[in-house]
Protein backbone atom coordinates (compact mmCIF):
# COMPACT_ATOMS: atom_id res chain seq x y z
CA UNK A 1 21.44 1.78 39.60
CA UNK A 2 21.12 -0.49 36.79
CA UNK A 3 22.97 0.01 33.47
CA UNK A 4 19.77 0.04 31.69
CA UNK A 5 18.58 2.72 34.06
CA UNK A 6 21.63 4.99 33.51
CA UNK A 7 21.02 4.84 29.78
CA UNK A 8 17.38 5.62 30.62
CA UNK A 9 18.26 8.85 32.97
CA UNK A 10 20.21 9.98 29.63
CA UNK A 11 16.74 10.74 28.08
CA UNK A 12 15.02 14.02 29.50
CA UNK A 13 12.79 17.07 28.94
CA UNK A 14 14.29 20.48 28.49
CA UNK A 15 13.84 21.88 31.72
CA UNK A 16 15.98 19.00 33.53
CA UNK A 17 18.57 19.60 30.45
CA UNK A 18 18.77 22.85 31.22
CA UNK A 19 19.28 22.26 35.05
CA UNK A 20 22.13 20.13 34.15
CA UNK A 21 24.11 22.50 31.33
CA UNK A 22 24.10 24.86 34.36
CA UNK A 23 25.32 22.81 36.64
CA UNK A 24 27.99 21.39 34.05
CA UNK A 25 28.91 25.29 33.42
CA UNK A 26 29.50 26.15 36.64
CA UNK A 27 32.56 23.04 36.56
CA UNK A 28 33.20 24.72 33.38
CA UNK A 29 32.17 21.86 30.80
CA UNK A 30 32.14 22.69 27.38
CA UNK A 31 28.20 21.81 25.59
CA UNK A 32 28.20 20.51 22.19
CA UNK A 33 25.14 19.91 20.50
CA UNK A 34 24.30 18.36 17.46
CA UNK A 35 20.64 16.62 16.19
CA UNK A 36 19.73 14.48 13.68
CA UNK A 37 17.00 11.28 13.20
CA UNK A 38 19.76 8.66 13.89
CA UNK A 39 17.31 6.01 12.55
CA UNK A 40 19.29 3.36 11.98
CA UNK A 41 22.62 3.72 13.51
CA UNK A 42 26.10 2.78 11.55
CA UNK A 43 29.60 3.52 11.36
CA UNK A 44 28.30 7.13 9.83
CA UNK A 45 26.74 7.90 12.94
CA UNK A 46 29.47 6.90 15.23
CA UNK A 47 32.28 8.58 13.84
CA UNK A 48 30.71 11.50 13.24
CA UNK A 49 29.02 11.05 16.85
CA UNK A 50 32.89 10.89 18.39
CA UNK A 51 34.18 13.73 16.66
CA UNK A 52 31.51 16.22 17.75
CA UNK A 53 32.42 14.84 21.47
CA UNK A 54 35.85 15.71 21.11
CA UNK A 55 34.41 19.13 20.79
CA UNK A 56 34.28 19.81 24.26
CA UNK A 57 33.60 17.75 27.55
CA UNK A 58 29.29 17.02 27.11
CA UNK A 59 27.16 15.77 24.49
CA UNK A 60 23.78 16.86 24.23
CA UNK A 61 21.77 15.32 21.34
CA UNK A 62 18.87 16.90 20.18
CA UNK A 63 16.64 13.58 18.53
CA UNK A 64 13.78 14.14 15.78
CA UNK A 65 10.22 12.97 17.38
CA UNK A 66 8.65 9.87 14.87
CA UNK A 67 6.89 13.10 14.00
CA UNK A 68 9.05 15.17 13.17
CA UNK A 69 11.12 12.23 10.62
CA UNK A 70 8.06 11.65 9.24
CA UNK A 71 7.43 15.77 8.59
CA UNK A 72 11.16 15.48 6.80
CA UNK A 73 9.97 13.28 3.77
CA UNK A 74 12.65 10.46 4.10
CA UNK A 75 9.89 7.98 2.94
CA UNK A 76 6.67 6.46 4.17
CA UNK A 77 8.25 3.61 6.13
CA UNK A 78 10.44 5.71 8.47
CA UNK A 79 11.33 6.22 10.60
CA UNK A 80 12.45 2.65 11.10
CA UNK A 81 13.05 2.50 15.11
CA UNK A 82 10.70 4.42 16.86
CA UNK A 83 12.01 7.35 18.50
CA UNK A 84 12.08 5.55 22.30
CA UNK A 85 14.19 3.20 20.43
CA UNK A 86 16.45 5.45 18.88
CA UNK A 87 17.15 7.34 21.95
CA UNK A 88 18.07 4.37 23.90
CA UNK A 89 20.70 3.44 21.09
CA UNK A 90 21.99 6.86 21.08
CA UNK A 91 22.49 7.22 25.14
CA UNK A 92 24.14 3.89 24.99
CA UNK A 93 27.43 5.66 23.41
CA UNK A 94 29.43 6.26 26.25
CA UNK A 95 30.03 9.74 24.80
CA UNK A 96 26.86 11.15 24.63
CA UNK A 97 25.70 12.97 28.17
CA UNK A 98 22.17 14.13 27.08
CA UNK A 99 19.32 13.25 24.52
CA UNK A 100 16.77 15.48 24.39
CA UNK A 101 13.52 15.00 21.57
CA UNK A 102 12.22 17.72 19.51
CA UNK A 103 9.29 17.79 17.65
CA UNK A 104 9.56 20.30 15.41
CA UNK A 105 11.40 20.54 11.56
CA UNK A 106 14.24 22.01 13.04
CA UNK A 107 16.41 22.11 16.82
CA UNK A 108 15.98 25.89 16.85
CA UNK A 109 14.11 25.59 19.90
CA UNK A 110 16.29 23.50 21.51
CA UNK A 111 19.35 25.64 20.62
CA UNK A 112 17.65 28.68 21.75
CA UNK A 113 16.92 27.37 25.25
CA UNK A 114 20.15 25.51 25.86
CA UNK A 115 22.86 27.75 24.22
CA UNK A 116 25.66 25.29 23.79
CA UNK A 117 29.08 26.62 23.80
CA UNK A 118 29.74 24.26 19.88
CA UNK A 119 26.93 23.74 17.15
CA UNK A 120 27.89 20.81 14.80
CA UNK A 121 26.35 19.02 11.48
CA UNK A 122 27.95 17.13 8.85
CA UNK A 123 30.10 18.86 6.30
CA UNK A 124 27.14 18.46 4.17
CA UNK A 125 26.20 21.84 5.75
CA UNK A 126 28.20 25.05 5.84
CA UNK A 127 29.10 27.01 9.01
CA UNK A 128 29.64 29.94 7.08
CA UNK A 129 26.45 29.69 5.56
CA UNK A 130 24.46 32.77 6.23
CA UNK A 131 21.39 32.06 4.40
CA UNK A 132 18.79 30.07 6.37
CA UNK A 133 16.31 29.36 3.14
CA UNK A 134 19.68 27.74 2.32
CA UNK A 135 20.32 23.82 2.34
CA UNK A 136 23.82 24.21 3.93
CA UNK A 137 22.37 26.84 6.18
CA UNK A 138 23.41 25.50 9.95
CA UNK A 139 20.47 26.72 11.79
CA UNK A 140 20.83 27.95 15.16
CA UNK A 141 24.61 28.70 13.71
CA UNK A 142 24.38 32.95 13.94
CA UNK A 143 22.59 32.53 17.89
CA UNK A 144 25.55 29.98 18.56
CA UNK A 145 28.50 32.45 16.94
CA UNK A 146 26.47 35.82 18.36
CA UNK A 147 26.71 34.40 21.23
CA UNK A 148 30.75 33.63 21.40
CA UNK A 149 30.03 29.84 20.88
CA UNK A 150 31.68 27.90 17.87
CA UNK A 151 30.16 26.19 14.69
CA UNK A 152 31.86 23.07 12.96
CA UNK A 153 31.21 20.92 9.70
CA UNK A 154 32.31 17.55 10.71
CA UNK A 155 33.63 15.28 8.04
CA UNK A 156 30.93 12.69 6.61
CA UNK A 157 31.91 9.01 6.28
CA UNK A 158 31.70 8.11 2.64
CA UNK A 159 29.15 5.43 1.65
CA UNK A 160 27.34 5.47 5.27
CA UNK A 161 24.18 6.65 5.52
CA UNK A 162 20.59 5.47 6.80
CA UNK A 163 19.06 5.96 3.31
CA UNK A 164 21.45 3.99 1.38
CA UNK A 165 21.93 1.07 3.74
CA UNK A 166 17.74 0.79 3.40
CA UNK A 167 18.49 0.60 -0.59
CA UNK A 168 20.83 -1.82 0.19
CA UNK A 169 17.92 -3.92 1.81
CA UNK A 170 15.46 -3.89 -0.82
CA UNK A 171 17.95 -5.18 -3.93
């Protein structure tokens, strides 16, 4: 199989992710999950990327649709990479085991249908957070913890983000 093709085979529907997670449960892997547009990738991503893997032993990713970025008001122009692009980038890190695209505003779905064992955003939201009209509101975070699993606020890298690098384009 060709490298390119193993990054491909990365990219799947729900119903083949959800063939795997059982499959990884049964050797008693540990399923993080985490989402996001991931439009332009940087250091930001990465490290926060890592330290969501060391979570447990898989990665799933759940990846905005071009849709679904555009339904989030980050500006007329993005995303910048379509989303077959940003996939690709994404299952390139050797630490992510899944990406999986959603269409909708939020994962909910995808959390729902895949129960990972460990939800995790940026510290920018709060796991504690119980109130989903809230902007720190995790969602999916009361399934996750109903269900035994774990919810994290990973640390943000300062001066990293998609939106300011893009700022940083047009001076």
């Amino acid at each position: 199989m060709s490298r390119l093709t193993f990054l491909q085979n990365k990219i799947i529907e729900l119903d083949d992710a959800k063939r795997m997670l059982a499959m990884w449960r049964m050797k008693g892997d540990k399923i993080v999950f985490t989402n996001g547009c991931f439009d332009i990738l940087h250091k930001g991503h990465v490290t926060y990327l890592a330290q969501a893997a060391q979570e447990g032993t898989r990665l799933v990713i759940g990846l905005n649709t071009d849709a679904s970025v555009r339904e989030q008001g980050k500006g007329e122009d993005r995303p910048i990479n379509d989303q077959d692009a940003r996939a690709l980038v994404i299952a390139a890190l050797g630490f992510v085991d899944l990406v999986l695209f959603f269409e909708e505003q939020t994962p909910i779905n995808l959390i729902k249908e895949l129960l990972p064992d460990v939800l995790v955003k940026g510290a920018d939201y709060d796991p504690n957070e119980t109130d989903p009209n809230s902007k720190k509101y995790i969602v999916g975070s009361d399934l996750i913890k109903s269900n035994g699993g774990k919810v994290i606020a990973i640390p943000l890298v300062d001066g990293y983000s998609t939106t300011s690098i893009l700022a940083k384009g047009k001076k």
